[in-house]
C-alpha atoms as a PDB file:
ATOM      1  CA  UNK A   1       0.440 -20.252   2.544  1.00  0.00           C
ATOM      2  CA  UNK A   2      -2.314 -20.966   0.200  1.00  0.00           C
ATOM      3  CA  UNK A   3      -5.931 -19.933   0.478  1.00  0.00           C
ATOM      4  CA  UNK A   4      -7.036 -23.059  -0.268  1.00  0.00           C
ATOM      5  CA  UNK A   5      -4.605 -24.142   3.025  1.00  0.00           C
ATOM      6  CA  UNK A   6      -5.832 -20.832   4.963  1.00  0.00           C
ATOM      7  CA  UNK A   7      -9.429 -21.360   4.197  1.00  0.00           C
ATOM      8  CA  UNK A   8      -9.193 -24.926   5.786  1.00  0.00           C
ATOM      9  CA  UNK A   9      -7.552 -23.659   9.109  1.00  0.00           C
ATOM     10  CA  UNK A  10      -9.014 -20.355   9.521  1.00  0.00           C
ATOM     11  CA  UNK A  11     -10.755 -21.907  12.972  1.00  0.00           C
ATOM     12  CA  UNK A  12      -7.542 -23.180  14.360  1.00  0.00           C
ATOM     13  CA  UNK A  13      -7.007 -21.649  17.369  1.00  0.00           C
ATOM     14  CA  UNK A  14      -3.042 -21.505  16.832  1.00  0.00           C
ATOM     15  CA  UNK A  15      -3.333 -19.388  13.641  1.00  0.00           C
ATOM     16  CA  UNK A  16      -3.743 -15.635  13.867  1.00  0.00           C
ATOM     17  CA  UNK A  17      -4.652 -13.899  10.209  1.00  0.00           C
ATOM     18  CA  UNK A  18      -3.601 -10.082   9.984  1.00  0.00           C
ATOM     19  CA  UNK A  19      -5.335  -7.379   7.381  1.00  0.00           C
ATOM     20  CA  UNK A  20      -2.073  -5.597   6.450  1.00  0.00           C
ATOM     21  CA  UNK A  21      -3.600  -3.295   3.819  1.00  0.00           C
ATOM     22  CA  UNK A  22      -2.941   0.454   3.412  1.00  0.00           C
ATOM     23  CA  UNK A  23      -5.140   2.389   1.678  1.00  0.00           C
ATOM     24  CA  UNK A  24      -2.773   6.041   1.903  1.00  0.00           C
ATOM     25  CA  UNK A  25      -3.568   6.350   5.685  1.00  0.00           C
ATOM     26  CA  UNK A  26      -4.574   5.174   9.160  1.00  0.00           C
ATOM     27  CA  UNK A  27      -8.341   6.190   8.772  1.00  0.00           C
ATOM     28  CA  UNK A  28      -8.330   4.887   5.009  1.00  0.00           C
ATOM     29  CA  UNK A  29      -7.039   1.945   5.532  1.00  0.00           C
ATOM     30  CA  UNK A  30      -9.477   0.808   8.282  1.00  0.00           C
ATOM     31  CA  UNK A  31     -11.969   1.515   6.864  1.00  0.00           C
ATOM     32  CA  UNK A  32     -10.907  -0.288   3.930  1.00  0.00           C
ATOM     33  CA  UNK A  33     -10.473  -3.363   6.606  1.00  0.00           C
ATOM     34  CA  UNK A  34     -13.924  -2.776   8.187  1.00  0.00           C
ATOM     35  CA  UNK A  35     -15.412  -3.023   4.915  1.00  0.00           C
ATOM     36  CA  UNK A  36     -14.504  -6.570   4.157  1.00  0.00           C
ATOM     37  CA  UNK A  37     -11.487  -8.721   4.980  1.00  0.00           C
ATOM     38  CA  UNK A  38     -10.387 -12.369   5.332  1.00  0.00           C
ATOM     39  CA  UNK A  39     -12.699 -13.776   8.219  1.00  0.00           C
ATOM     40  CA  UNK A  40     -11.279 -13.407  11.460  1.00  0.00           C
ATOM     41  CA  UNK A  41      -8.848 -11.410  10.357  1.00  0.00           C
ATOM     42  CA  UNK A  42      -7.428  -8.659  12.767  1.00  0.00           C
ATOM     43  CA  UNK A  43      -6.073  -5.263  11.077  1.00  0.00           C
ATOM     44  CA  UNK A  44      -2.615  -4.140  11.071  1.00  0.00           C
ATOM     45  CA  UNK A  45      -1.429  -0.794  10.143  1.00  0.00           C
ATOM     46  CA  UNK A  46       1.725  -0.584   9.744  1.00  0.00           C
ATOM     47  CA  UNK A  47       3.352   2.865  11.124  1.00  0.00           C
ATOM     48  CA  UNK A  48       1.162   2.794  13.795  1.00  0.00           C
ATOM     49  CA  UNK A  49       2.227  -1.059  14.772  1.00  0.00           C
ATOM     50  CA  UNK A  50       4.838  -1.654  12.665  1.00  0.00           C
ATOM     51  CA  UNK A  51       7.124   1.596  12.762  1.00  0.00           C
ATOM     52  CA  UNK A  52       9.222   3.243  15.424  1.00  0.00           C
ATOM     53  CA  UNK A  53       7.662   6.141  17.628  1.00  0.00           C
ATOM     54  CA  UNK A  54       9.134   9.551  18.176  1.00  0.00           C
ATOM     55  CA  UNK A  55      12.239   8.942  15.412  1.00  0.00           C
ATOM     56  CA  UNK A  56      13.124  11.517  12.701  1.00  0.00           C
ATOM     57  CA  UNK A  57      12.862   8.676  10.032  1.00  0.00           C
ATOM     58  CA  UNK A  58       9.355   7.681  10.639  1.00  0.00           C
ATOM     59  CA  UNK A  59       9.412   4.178   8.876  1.00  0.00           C
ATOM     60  CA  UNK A  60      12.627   2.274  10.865  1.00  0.00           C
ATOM     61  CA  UNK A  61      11.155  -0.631  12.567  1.00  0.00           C
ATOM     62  CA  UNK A  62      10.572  -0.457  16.750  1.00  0.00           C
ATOM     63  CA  UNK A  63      13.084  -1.060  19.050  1.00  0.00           C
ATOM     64  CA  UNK A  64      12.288  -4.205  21.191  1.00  0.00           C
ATOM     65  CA  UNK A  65      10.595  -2.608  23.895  1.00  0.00           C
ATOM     66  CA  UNK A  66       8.092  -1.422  21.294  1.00  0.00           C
ATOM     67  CA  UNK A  67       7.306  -4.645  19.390  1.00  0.00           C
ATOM     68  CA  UNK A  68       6.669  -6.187  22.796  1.00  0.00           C
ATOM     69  CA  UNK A  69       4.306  -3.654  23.696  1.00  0.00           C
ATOM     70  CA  UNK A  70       2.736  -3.611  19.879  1.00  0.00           C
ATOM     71  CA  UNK A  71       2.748  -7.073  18.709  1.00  0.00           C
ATOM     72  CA  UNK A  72       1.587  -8.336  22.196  1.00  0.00           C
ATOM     73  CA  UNK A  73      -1.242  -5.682  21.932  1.00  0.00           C
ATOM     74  CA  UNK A  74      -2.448  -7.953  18.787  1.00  0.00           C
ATOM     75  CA  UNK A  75      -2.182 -11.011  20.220  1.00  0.00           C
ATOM     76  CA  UNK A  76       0.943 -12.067  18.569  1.00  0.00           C
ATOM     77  CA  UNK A  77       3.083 -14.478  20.379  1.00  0.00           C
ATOM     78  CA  UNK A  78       5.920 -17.329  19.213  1.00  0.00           C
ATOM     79  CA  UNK A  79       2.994 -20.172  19.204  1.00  0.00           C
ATOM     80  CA  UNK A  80       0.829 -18.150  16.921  1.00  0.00           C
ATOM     81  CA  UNK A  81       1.171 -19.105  13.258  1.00  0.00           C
ATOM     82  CA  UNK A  82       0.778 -15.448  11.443  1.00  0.00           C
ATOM     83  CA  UNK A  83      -0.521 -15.120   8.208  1.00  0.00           C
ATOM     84  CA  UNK A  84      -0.210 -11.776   6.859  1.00  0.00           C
ATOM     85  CA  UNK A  85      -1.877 -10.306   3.831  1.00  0.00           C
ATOM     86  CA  UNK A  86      -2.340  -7.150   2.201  1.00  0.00           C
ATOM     87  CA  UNK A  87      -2.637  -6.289  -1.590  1.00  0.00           C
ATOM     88  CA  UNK A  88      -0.844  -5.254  -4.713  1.00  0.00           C
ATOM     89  CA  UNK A  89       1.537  -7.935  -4.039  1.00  0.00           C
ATOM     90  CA  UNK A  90       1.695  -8.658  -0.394  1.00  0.00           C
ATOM     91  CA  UNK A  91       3.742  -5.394  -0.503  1.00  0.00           C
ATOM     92  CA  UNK A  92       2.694  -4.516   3.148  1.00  0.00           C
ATOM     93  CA  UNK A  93       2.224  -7.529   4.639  1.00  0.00           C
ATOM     94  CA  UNK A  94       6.004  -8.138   3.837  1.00  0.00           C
ATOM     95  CA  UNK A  95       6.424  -5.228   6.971  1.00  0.00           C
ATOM     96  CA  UNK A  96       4.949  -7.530   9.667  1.00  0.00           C
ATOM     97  CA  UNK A  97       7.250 -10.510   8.211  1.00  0.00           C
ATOM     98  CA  UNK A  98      10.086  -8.059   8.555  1.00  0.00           C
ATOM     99  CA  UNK A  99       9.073  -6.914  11.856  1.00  0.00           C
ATOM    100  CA  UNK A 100       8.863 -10.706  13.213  1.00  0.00           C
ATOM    101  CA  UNK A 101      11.313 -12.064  11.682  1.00  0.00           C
ATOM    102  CA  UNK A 102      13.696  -9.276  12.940  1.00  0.00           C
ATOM    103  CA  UNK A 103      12.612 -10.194  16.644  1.00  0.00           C
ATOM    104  CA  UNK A 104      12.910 -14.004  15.966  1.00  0.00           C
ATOM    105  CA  UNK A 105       9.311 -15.002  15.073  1.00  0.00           C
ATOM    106  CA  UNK A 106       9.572 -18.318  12.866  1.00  0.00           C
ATOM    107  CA  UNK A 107       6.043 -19.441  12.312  1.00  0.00           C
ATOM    108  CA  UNK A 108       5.182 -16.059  10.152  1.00  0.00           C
ATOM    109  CA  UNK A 109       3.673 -17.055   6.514  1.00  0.00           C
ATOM    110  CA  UNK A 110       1.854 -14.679   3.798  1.00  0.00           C
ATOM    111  CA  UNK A 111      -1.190 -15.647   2.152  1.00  0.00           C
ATOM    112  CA  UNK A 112       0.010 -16.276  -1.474  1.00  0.00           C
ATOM    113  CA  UNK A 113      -1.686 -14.040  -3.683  1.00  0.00           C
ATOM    114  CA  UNK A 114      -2.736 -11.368  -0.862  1.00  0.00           C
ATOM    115  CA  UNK A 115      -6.993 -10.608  -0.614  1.00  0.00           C
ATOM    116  CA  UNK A 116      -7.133 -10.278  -4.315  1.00  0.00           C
ATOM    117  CA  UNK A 117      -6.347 -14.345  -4.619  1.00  0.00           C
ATOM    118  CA  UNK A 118      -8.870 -14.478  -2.372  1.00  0.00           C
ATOM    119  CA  UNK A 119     -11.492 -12.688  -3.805  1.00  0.00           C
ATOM    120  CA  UNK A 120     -10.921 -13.564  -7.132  1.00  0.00           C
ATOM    121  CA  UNK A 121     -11.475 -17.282  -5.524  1.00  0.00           C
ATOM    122  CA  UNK A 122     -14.804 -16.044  -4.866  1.00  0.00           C
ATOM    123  CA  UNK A 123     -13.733 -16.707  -0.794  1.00  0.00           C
ATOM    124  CA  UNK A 124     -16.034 -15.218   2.430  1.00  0.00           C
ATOM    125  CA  UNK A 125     -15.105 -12.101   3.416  1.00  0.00           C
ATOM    126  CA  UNK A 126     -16.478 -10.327   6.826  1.00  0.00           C
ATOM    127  CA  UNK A 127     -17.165  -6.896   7.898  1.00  0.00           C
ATOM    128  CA  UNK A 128     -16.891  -4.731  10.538  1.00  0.00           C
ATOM    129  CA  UNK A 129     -13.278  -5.340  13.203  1.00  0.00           C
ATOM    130  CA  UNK A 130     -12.126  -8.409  15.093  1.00  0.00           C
ATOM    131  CA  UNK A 131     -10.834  -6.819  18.272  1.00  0.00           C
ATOM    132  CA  UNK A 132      -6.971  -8.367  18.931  1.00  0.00           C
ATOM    133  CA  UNK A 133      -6.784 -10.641  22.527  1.00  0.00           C
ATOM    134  CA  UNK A 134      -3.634  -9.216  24.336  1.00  0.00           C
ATOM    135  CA  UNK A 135      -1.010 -11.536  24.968  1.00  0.00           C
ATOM    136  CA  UNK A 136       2.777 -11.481  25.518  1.00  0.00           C
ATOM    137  CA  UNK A 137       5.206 -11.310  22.925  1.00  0.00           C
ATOM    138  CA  UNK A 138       8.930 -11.618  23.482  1.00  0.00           C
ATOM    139  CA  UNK A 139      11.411 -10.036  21.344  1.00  0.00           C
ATOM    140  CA  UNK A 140      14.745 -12.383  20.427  1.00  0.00           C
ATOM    141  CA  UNK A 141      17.726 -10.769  19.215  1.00  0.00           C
ATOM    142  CA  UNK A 142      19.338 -11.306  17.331  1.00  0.00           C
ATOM    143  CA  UNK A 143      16.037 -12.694  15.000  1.00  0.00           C
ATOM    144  CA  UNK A 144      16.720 -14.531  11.514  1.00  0.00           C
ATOM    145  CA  UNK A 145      16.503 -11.691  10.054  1.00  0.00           C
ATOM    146  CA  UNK A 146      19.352  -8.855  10.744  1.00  0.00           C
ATOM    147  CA  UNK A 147      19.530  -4.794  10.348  1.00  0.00           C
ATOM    148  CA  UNK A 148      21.715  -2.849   9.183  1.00  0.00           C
ATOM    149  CA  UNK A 149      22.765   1.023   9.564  1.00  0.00           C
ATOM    150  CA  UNK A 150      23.916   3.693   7.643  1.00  0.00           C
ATOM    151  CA  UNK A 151      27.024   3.677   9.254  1.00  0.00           C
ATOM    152  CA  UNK A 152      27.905   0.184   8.571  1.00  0.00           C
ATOM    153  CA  UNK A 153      27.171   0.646   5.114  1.00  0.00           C
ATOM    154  CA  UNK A 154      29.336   3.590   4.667  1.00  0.00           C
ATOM    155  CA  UNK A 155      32.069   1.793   6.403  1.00  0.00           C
ATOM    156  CA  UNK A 156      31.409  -1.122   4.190  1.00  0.00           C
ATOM    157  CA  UNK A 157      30.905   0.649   0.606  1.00  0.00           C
ATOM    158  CA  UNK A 158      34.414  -1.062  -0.859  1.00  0.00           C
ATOM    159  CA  UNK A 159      33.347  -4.496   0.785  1.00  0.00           C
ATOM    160  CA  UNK A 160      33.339  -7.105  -2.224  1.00  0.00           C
ATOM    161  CA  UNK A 161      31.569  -9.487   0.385  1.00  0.00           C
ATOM    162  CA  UNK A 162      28.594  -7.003  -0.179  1.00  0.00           C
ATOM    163  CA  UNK A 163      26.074  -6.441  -2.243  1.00  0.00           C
ATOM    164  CA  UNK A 164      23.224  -3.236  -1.811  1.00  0.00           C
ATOM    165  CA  UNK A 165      20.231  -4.045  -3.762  1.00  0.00           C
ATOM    166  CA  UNK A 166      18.112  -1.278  -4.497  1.00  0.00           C
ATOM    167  CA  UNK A 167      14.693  -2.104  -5.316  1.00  0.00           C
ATOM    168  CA  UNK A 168      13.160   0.764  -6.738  1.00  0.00           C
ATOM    169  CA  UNK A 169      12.311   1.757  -9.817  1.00  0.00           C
ATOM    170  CA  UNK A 170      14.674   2.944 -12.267  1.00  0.00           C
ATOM    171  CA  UNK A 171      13.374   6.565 -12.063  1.00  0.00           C
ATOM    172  CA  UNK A 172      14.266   6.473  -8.273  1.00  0.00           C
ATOM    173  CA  UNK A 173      17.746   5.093  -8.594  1.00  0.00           C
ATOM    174  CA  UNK A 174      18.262   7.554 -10.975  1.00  0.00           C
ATOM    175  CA  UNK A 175      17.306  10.437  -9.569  1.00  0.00           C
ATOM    176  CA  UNK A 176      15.046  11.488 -11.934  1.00  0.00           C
ATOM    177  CA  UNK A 177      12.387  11.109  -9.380  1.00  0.00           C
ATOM    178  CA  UNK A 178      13.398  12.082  -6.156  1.00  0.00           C
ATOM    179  CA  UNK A 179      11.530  11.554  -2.570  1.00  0.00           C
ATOM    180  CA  UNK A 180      14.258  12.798  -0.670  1.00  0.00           C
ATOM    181  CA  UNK A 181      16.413  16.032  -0.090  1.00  0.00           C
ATOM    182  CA  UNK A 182      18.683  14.400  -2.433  1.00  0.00           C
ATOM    183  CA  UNK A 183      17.926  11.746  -5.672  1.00  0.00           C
ATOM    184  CA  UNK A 184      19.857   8.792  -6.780  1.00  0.00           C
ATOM    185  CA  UNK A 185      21.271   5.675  -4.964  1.00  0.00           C
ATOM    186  CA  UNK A 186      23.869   4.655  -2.696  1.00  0.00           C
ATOM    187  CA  UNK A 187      27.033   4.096  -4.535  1.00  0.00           C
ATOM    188  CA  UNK A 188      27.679   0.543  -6.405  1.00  0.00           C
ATOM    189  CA  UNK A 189      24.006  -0.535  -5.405  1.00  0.00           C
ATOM    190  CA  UNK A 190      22.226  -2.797  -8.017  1.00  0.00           C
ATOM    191  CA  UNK A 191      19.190  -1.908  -9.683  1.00  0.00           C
ATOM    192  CA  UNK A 192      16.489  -4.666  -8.679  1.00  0.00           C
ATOM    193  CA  UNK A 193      12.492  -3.425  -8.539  1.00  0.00           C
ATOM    194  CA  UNK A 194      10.594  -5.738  -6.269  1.00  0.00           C
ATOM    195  CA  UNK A 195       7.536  -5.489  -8.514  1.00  0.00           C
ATOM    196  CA  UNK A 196       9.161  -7.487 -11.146  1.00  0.00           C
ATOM    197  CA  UNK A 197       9.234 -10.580  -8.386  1.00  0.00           C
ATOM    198  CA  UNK A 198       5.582 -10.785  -8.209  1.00  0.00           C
ATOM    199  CA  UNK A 199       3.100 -12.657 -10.917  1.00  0.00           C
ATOM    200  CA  UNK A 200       0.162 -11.115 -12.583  1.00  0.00           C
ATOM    201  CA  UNK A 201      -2.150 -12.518 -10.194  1.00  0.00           C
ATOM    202  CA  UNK A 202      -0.463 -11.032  -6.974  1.00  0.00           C
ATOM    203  CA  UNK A 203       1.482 -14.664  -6.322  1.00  0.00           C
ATOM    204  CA  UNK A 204       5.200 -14.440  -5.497  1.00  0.00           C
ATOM    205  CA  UNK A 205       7.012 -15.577  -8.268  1.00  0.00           C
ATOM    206  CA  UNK A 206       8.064 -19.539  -8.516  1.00  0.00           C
ATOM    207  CA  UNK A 207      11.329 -19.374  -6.318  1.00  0.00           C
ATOM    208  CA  UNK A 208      13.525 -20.815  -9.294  1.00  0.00           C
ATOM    209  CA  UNK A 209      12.552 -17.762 -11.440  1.00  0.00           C
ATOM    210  CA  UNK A 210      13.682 -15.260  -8.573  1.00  0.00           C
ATOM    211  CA  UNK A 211      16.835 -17.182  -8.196  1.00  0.00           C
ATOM    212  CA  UNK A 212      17.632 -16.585 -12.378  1.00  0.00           C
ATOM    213  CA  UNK A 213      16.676 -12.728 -12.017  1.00  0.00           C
ATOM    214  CA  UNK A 214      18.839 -11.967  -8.888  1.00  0.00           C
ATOM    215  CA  UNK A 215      21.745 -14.023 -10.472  1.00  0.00           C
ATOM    216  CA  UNK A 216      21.398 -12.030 -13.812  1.00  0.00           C
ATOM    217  CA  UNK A 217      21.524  -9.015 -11.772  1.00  0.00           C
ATOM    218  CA  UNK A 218      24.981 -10.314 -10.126  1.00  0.00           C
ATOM    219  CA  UNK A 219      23.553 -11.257  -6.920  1.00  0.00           C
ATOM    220  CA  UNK A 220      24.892 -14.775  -5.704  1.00  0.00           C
ATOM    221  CA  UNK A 221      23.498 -16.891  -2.709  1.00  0.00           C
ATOM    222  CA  UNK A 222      27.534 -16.620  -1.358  1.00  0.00           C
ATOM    223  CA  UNK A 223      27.053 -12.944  -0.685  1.00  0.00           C
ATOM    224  CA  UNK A 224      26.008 -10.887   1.834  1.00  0.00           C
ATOM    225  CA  UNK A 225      22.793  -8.531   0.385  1.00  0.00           C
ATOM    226  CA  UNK A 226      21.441  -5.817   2.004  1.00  0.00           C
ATOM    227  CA  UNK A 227      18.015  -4.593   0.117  1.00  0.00           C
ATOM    228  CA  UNK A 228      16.622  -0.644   0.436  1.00  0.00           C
ATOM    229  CA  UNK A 229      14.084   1.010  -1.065  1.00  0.00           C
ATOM    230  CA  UNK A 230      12.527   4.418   0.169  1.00  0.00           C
ATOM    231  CA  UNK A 231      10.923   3.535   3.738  1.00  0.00           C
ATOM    232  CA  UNK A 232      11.902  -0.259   3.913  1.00  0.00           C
ATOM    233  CA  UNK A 233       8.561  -2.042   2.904  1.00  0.00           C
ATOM    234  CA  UNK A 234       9.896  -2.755  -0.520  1.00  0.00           C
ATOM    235  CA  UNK A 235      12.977  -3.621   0.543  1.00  0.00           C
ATOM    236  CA  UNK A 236      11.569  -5.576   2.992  1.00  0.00           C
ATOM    237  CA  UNK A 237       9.237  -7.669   0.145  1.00  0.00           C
ATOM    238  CA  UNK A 238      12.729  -8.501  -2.153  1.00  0.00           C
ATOM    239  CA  UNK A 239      14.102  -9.567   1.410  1.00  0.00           C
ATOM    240  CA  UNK A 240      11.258 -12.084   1.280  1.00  0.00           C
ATOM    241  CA  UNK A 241      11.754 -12.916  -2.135  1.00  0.00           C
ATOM    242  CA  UNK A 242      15.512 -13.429  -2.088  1.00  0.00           C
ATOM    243  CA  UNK A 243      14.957 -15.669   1.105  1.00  0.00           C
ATOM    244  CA  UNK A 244      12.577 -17.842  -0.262  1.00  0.00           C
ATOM    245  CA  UNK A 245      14.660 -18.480  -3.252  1.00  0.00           C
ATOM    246  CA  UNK A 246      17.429 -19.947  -1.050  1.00  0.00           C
ATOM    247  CA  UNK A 247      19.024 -16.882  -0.318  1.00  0.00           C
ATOM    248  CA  UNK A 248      20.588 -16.783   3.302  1.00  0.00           C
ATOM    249  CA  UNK A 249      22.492 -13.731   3.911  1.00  0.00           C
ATOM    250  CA  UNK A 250      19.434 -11.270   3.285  1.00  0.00           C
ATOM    251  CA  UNK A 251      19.917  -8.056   5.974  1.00  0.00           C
ATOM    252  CA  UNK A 252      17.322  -4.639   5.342  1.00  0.00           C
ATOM    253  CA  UNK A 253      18.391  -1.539   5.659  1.00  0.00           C
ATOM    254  CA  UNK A 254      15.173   0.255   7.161  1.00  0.00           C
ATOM    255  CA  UNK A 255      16.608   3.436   7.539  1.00  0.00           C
ATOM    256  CA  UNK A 256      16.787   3.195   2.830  1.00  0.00           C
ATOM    257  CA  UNK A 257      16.386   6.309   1.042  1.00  0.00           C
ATOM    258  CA  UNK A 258      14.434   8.185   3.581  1.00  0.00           C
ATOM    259  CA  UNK A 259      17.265   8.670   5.741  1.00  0.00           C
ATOM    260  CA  UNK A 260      20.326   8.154   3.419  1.00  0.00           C
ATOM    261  CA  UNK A 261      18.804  11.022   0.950  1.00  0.00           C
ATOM    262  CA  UNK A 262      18.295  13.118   3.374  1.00  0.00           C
ATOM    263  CA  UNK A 263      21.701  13.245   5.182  1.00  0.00           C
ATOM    264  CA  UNK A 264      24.057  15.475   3.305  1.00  0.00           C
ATOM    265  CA  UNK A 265      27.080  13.606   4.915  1.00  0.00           C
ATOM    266  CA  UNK A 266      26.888  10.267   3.240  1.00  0.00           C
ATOM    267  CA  UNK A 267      27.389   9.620  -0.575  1.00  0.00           C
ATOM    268  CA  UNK A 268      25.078   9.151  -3.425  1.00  0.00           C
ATOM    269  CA  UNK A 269      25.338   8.393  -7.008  1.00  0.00           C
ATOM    270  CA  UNK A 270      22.929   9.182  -9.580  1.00  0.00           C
ATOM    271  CA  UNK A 271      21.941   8.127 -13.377  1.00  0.00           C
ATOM    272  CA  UNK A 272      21.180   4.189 -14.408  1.00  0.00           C
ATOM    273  CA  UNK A 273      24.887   2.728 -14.313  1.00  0.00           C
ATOM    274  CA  UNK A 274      25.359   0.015 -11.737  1.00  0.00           C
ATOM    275  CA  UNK A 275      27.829  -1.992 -10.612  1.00  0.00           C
ATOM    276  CA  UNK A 276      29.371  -4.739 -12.185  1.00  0.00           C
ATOM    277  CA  UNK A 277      28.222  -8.471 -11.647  1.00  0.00           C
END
């Protein structure tokens, strides 16, 4: 969506705007919120709302019985239209698209361009927090928008009908910088950083232009593509990407780097050689 388009229904009563910044941590990024966001806007954080409780990889997304209970606590239902922002390229508010798309939400948009568009658009901003109104959300499974584990990978490494897109930077994928207990990438993944789909200003890149990059980079609308990055946020914005340039078989692996580096039993490759197209 368009801030010009936002900014002429930000008093409908079916559209629900959601402050998806994060500014390092819960406190930070609240305050960050309080201090000036789009107007009505309620705030999002997203390991606190977005995130599975009481798992050893703290960034896989909730089970169902947790998004109802978190995205009914901000007033998200299936009527709401939900436009999601953050900044530095929508990176965040591509987790509550994940989240809801996942549990079969289809009226989910981001504001193109994030609060930086915004600003920059000399729009009003407004202080202080927008309390959520409680309603009932309803998780559908399977969403548009399908997970998948570790375990299926593994089993699924020689699969030609599959494609793992890891979209990192280089220095992750190879190793050289390493968030993990381990560095590198999972074997015969494809090098893709997500950054490189977004425009100077903070707009997603014109859908034709993402379509030319992910077929240099051997990816093909025919295939199956799973995307990963470190805790599934990034992976989670190329999902996004790849979908709006007419990509249908898009699936996230949430678990990404945080759980495959750190579990000695499954394989990883290091160094900048990928796959052939």
């Amino acid at each position: 969506m368009s801030s010009g388009e936002l900014a002429a229904r930000l008093r409908d009563e079916d559209v629900l705007v959601c402050d998806c910044r994060f500014l390092g941590d819960a406190e930070g990024s609240r305050a960050q919120y309080a201090a000036g966001h789009v107007p009505g806007a309620i705030h999002v954080y997203w390991l606190d709302d977005l995130s599975a409780a009481d798992t050893t990889v703290t960034t896989l997304l909730p089970n169902a019985a947790e998004a109802a209970d978190r995205l009914g606590r901000l007033g998200i239902t299936h009527d709401k239209i939900v436009v999601a922002y953050s900044d530095a390229g929508n990176l965040y508010a591509s987790r509550l698209w994940h989240v809801l798309a996942h549990y079969g939400h289809e009226r989910v948009v981001l504001l193109d361009g994030g609060i930086e568009k915004w600003q920059a658009e000399s729009r009003p901003l407004e202080d202080g927090a927008v309390s959520p109104s409680p309603a009932r959300f309803e998780p559908r499974e399977p969403g548009c928008l399908s997970g998948i584990s570790a375990g299926e990978i593994v089993e699924r490494l020689d699969d030609p009908g599959i494609r793992l897109v890891d979209v990192r930077g280089p220095a992750e994928f190879s190793g050289e910088q390493r968030r993990a207990a381990r560095g590198g990438h999972i074997p015969g993944a494809v090098l893709w950083p997500w950054e490189e789909n977004v425009q100077e200003d903070g707009t997603l890149r014109d859908p034709a232009e993402i379509r030319a990059r992910a077929r240099a980079a051997g990816l093909l609308p025919e295939q199956e593509l799973v995307t990963y990055c470190q805790g599934g946020v990034r992976a989670a914005h190329a999902a996004l990407a790849l979908r709006t340039a007419g990509y249908p078989r898009v699936r996230i692996y949430d678990g990404s780097w945080a759980e495959w580096g750190n579990d000695s039993a499954l394989p990883v490759e290091d160094g900048l050689t990928v796959a052939a197209a």
